[in-house]
PDB file of N, CA and C in Angstrom:
ATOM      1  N   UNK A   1       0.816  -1.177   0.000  1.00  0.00           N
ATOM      2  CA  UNK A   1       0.000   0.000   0.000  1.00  0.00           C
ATOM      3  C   UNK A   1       0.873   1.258   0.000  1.00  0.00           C
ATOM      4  N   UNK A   2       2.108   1.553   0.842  1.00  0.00           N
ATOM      5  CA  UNK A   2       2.617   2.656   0.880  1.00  0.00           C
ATOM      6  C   UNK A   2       3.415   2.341  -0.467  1.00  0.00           C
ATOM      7  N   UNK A   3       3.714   2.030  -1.617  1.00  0.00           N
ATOM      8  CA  UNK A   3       4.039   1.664  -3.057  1.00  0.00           C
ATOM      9  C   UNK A   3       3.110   2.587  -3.870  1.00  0.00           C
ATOM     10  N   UNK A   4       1.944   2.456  -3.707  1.00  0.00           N
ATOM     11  CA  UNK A   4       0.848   3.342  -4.210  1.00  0.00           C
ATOM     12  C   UNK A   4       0.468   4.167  -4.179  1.00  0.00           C
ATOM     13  N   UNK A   5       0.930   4.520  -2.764  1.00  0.00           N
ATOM     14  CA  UNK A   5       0.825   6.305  -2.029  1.00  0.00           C
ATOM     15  C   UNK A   5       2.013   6.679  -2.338  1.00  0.00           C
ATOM     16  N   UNK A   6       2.800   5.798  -2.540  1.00  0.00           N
ATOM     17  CA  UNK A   6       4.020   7.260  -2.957  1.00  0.00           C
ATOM     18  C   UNK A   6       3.841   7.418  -4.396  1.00  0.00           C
ATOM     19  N   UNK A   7       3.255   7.056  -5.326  1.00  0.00           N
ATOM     20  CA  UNK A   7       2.744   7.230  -6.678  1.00  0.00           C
ATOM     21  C   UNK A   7       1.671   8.194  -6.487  1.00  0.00           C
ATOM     22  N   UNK A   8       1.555   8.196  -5.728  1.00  0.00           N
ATOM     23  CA  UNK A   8       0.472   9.381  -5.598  1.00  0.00           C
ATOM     24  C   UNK A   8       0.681  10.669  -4.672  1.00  0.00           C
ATOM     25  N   UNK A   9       1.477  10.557  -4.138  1.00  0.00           N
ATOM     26  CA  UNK A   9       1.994  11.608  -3.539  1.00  0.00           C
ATOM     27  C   UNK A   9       2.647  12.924  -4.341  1.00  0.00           C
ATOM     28  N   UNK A  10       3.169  13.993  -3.651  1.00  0.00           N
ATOM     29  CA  UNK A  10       3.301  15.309  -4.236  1.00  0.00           C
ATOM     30  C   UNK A  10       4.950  15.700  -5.114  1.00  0.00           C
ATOM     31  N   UNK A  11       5.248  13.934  -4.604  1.00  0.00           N
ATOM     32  CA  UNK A  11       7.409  13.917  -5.023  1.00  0.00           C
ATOM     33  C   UNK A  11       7.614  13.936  -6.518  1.00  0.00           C
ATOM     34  N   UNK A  12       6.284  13.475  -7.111  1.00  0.00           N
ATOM     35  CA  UNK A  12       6.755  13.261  -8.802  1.00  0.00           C
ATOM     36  C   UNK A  12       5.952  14.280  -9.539  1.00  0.00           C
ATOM     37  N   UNK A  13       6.995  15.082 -10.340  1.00  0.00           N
ATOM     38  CA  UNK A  13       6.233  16.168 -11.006  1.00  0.00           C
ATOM     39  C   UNK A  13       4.763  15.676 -11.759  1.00  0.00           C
ATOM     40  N   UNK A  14       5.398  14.668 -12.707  1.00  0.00           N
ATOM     41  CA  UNK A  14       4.158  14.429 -13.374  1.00  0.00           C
ATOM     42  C   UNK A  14       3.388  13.405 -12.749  1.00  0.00           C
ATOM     43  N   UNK A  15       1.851  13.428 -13.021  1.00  0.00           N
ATOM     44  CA  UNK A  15       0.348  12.968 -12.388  1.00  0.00           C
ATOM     45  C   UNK A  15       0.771  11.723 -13.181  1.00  0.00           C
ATOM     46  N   UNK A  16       0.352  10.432 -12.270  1.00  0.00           N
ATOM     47  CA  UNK A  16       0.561   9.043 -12.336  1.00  0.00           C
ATOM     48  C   UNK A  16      -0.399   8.521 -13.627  1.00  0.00           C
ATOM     49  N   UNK A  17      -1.683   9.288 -13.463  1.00  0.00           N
ATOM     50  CA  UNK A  17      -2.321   9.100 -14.670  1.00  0.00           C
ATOM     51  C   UNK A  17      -2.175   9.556 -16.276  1.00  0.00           C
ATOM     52  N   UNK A  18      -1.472  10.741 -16.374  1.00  0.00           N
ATOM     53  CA  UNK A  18      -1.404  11.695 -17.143  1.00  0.00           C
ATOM     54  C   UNK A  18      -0.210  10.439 -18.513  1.00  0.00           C
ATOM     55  N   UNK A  19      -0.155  10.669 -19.345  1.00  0.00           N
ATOM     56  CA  UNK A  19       0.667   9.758 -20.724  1.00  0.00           C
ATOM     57  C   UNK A  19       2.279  10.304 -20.011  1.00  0.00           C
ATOM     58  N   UNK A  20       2.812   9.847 -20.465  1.00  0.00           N
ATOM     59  CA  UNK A  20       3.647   9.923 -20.188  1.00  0.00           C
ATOM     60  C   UNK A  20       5.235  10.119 -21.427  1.00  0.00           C
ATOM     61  N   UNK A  21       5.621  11.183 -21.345  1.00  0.00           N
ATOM     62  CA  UNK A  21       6.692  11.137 -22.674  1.00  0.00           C
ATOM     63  C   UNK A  21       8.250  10.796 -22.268  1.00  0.00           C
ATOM     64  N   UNK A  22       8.501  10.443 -21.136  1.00  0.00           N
ATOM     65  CA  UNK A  22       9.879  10.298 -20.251  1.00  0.00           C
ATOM     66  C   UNK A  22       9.673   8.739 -19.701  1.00  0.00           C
ATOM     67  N   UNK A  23      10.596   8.020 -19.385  1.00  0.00           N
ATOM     68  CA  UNK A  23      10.694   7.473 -18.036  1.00  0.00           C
ATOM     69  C   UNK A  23      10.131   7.234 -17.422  1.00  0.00           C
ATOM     70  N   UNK A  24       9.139   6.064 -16.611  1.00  0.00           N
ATOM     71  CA  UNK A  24       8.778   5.666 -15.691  1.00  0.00           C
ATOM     72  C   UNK A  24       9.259   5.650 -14.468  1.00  0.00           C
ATOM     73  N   UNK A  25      10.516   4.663 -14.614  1.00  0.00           N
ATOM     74  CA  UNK A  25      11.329   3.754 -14.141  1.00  0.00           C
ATOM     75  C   UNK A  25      12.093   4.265 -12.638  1.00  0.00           C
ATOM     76  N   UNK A  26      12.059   6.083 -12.703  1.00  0.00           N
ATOM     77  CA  UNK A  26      12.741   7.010 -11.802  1.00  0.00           C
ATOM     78  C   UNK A  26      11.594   6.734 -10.387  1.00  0.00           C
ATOM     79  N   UNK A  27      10.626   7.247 -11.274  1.00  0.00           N
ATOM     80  CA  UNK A  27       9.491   6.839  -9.808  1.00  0.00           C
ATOM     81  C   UNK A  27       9.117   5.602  -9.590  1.00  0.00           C
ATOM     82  N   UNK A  28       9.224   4.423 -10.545  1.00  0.00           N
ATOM     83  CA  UNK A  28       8.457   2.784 -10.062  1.00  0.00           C
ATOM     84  C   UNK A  28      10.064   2.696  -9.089  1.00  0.00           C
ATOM     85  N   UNK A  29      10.911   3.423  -9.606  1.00  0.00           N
ATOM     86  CA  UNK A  29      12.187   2.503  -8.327  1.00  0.00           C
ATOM     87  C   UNK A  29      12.200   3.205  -6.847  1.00  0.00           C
ATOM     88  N   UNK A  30      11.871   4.964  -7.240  1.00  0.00           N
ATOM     89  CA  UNK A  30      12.002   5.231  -5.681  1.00  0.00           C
ATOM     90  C   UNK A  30      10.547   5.326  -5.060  1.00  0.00           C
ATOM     91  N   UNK A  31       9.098   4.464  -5.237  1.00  0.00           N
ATOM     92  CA  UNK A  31       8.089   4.166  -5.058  1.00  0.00           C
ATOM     93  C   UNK A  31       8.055   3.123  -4.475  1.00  0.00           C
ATOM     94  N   UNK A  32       9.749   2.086  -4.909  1.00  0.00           N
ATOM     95  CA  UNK A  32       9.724   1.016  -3.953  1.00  0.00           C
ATOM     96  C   UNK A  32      10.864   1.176  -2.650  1.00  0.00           C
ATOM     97  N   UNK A  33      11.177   1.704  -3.364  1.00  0.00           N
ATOM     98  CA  UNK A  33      12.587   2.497  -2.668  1.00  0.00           C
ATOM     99  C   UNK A  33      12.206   2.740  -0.903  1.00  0.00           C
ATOM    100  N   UNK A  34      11.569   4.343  -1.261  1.00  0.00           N
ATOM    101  CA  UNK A  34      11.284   5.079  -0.332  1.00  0.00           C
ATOM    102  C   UNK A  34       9.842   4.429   1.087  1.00  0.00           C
ATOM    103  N   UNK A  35       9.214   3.379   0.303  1.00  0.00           N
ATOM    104  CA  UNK A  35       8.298   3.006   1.650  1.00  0.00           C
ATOM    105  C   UNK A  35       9.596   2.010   2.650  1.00  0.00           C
ATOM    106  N   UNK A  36      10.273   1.217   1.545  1.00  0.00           N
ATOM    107  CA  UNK A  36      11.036   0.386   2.793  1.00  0.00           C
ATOM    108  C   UNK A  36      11.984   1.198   3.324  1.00  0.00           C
ATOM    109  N   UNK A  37      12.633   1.884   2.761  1.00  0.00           N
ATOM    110  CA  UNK A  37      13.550   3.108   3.850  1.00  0.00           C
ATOM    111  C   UNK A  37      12.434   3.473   5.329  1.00  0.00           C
ATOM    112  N   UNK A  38      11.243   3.695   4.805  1.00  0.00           N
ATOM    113  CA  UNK A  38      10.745   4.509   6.066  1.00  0.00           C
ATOM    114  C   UNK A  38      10.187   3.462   6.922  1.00  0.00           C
ATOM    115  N   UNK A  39       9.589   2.705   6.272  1.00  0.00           N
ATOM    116  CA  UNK A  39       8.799   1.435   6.932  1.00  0.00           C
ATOM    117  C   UNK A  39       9.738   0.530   8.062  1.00  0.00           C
ATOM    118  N   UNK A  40      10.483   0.124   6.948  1.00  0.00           N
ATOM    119  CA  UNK A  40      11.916  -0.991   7.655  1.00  0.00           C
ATOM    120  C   UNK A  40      12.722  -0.609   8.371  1.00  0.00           C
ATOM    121  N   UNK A  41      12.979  -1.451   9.554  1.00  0.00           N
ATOM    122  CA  UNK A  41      14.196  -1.162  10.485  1.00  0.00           C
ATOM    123  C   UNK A  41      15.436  -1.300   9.815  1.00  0.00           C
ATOM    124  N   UNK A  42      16.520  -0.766   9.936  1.00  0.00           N
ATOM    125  CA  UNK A  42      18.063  -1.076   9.416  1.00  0.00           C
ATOM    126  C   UNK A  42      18.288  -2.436   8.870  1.00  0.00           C
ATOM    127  N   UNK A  43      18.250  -3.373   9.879  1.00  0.00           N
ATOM    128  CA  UNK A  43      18.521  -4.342   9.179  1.00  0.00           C
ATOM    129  C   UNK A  43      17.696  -5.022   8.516  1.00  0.00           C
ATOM    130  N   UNK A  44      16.477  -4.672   8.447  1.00  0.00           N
ATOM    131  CA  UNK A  44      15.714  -5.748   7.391  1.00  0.00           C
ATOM    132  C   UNK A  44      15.633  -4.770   5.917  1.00  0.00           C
ATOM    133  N   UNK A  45      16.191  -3.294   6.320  1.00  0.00           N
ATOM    134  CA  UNK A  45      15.795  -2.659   4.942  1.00  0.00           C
ATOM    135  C   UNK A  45      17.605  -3.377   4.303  1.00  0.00           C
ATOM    136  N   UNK A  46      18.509  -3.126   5.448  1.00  0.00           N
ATOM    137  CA  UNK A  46      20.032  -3.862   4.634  1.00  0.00           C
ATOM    138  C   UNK A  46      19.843  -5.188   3.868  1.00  0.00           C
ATOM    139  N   UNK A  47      18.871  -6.248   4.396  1.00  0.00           N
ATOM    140  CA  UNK A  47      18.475  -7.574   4.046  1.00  0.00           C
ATOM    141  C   UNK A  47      17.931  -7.516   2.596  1.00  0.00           C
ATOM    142  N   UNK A  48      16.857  -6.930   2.653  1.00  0.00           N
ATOM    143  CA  UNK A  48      16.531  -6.756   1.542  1.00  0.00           C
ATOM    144  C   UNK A  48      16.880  -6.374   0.083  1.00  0.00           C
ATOM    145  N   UNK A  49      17.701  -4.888   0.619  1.00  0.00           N
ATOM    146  CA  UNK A  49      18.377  -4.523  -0.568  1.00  0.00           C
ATOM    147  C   UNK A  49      19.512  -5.418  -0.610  1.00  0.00           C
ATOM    148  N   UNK A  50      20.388  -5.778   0.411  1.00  0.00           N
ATOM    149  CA  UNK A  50      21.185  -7.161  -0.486  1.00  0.00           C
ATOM    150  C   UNK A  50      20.639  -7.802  -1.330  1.00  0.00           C
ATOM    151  N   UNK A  51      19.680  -8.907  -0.618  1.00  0.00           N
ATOM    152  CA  UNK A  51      18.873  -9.384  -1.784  1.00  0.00           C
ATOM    153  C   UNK A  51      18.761  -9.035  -3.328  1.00  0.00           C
ATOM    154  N   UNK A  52      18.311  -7.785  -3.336  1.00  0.00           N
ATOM    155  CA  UNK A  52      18.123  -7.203  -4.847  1.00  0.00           C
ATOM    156  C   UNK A  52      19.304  -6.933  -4.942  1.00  0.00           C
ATOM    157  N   UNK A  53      20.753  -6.387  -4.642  1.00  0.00           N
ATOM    158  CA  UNK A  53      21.275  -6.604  -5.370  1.00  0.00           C
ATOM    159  C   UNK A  53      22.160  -7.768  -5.536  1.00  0.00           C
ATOM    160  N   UNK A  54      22.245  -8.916  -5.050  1.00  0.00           N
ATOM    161  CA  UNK A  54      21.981 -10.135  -5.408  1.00  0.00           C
ATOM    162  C   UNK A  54      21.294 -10.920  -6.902  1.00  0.00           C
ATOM    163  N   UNK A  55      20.068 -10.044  -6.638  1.00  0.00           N
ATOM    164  CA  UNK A  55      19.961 -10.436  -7.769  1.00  0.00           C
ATOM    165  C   UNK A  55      19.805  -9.927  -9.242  1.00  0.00           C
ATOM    166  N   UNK A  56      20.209  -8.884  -9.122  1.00  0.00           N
ATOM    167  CA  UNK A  56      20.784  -7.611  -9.941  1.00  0.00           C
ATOM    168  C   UNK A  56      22.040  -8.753 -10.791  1.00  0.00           C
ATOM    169  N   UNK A  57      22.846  -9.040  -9.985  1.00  0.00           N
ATOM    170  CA  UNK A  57      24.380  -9.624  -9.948  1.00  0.00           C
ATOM    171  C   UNK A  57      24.318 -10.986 -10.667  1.00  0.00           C
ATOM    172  N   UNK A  58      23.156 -11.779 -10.837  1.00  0.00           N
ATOM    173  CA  UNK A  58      22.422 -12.917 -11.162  1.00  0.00           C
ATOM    174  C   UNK A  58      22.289 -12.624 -12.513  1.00  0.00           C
ATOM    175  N   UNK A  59      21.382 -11.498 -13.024  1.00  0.00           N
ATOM    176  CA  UNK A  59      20.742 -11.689 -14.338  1.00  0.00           C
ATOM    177  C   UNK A  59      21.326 -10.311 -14.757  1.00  0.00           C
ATOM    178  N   UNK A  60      22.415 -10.052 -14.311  1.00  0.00           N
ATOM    179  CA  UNK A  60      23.027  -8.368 -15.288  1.00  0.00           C
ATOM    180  C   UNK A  60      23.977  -9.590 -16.424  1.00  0.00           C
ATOM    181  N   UNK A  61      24.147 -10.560 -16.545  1.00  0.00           N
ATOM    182  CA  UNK A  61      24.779 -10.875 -17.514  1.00  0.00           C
ATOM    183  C   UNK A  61      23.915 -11.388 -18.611  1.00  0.00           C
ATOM    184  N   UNK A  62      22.637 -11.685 -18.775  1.00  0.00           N
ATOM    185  CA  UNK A  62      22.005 -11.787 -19.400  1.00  0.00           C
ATOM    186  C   UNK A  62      20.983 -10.523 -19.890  1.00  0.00           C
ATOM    187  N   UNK A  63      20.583  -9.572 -18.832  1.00  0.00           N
ATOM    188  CA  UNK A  63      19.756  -8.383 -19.238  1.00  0.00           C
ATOM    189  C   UNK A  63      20.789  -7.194 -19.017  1.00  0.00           C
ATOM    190  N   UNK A  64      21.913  -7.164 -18.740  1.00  0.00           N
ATOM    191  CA  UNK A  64      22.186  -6.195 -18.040  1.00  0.00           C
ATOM    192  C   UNK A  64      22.617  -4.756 -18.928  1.00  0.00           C
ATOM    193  N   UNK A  65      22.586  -5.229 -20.494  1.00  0.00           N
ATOM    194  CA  UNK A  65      23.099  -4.269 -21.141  1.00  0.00           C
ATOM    195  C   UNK A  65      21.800  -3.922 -22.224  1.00  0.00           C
ATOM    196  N   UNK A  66      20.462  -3.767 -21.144  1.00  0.00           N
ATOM    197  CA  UNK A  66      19.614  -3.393 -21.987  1.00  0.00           C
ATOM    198  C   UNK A  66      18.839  -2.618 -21.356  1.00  0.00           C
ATOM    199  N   UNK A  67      18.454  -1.186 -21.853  1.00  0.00           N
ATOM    200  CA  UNK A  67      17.814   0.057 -21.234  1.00  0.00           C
ATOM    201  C   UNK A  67      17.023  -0.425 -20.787  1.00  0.00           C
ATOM    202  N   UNK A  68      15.973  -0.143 -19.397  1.00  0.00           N
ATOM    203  CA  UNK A  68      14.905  -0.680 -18.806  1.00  0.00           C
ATOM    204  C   UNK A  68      13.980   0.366 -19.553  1.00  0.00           C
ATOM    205  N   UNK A  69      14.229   1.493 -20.102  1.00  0.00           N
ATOM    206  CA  UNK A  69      12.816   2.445 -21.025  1.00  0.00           C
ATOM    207  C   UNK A  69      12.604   1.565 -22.194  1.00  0.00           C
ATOM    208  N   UNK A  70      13.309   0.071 -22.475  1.00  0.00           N
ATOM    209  CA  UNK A  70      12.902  -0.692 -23.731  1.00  0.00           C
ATOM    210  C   UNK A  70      12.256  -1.949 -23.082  1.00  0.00           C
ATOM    211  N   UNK A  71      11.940  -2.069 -21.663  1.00  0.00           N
ATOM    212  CA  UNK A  71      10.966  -3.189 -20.877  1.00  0.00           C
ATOM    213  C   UNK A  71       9.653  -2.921 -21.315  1.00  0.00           C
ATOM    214  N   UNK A  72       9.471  -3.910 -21.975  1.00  0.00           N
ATOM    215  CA  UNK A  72       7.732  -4.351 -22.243  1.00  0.00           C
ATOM    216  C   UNK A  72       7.454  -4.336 -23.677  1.00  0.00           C
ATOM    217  N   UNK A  73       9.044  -3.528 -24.582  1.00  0.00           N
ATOM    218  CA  UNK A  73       9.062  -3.343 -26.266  1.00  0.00           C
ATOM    219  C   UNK A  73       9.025  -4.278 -26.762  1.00  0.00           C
ATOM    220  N   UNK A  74       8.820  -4.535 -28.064  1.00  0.00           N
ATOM    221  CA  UNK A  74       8.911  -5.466 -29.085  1.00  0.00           C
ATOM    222  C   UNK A  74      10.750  -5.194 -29.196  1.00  0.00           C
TER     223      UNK A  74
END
């Protein structure tokens, strides 16, 4: 839920609904970003983001040299 409120909150210039001619990707990351910073204690927010980047470290040799503004393209 706090994923959704920060999409809706006052941090991203442009309205969540509105088309979009830029980038997503700035706000879907600090939308996930910013609830576990505030939510999570130290070490479960450290746990976590290991994790991801874990698995960042996993599949950057197979995706890793491809823009995420070309996720979902033909």
């Amino acid at each position: 839920m706090a994923h959704e409120l920060a999409h809706h909150s006052d941090l991203f210039v442009d309205k969540f609904e509105d088309e979009r001619k830029d980038s997503i990707w700035f706000e879907k990351g600090m939308c996930g970003y910013l609830p576990r910073k505030i939510v999570l204690d130290e070490t479960a927010f450290k746990e976590i983001t290991n994790i991801k980047l874990e698995l960042v470290k996993v599949h950057k040799g197979k995706y890793g040299k491809h823009s995420l503004d070309k996720f979902g393209t033909n």
